[in-house]
Protein backbone atom coordinates (compact mmCIF):
# COMPACT_ATOMS: atom_id res chain seq x y z
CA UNK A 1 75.33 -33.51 -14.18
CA UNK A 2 73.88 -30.09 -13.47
CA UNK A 3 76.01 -27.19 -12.34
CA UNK A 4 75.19 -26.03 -8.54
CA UNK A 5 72.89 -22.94 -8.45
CA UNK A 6 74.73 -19.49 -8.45
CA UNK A 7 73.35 -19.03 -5.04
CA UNK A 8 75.74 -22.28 -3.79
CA UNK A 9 78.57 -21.63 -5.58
CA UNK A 10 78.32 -17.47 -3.97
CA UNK A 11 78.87 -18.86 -0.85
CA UNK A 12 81.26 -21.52 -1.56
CA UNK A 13 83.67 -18.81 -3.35
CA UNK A 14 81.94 -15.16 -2.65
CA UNK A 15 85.50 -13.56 -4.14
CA UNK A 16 84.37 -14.79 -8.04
CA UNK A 17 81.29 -12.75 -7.80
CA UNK A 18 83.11 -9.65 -8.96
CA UNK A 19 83.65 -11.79 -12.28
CA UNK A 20 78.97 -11.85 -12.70
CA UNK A 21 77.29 -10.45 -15.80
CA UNK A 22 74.29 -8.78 -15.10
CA UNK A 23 72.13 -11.65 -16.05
CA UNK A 24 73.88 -13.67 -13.47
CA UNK A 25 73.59 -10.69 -10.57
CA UNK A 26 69.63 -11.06 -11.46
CA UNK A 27 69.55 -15.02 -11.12
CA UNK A 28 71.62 -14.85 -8.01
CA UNK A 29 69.57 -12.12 -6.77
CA UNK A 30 66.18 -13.84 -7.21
CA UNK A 31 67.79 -17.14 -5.57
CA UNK A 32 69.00 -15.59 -2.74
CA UNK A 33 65.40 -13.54 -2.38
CA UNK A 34 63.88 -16.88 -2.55
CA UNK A 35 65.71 -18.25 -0.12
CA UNK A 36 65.62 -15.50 2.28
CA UNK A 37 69.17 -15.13 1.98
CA UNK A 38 69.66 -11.48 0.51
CA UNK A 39 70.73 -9.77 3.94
CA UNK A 40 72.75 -12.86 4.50
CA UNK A 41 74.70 -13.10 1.34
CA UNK A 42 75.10 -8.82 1.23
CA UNK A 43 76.41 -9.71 4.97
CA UNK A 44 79.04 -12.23 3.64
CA UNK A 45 79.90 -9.79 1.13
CA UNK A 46 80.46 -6.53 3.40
CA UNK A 47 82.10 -9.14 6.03
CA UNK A 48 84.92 -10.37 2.74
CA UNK A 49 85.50 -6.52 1.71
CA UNK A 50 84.07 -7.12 -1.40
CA UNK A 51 81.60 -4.68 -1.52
CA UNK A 52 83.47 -2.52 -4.46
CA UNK A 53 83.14 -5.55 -6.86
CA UNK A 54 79.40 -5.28 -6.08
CA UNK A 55 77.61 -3.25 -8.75
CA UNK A 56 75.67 0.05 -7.50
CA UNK A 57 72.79 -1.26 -7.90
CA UNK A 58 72.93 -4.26 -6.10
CA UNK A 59 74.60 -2.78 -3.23
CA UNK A 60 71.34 -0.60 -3.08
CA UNK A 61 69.37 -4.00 -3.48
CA UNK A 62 71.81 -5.39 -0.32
CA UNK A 63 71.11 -2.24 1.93
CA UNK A 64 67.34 -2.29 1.30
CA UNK A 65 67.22 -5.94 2.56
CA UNK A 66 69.91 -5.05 5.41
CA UNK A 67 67.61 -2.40 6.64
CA UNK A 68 64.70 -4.86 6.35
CA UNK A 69 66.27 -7.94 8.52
CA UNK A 70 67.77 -5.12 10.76
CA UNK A 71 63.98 -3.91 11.41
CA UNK A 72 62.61 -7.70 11.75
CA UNK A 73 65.47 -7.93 14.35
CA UNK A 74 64.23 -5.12 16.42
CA UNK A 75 60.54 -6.22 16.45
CA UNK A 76 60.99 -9.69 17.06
CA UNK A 77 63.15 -8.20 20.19
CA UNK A 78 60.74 -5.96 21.40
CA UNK A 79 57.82 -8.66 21.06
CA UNK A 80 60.69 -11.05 23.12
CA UNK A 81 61.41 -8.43 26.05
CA UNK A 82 57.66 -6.88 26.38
């Protein structure tokens, strides 16, 4: 039996990612990108406080993609309310 993708297991237990190599920041990284679930999972993240277990350059990775959905957001409003 196969062990459940990083991405799962992130948002089963978000409080062991501060225990990822870098190898398995990149996997979860490119899962969650996949799966159009960056912004979500940096979300989760900020929302749990554990944003200092995060390394810098993820976080950066996170903000990008929060600034991204957060633009989306405001476009898809503005299409809504013209």
């Amino acid at each position: 039996m196969s062990a459940l993708p990083l991405l799962v297991r992130a948002w089963r237990d978000p409080e062991q990612l501060g225990q990822l190599t870098p190898a398995d920041w990149d996997v979860l990284l490119r899962q969650a990108e996949g799966s159009r679930l960056l912004a979500s999972l940096g979300a989760l993240l900020e929302e749990r406080g554990l944003d200092a277990a995060i390394p810098a350059q993820v976080r950066e990775r996170f903000a990008w993609w929060k600034a991204v959905e957060q633009r989306h957001r405001q476009s898809v409003h503005f299409e809504v309310t013209q």
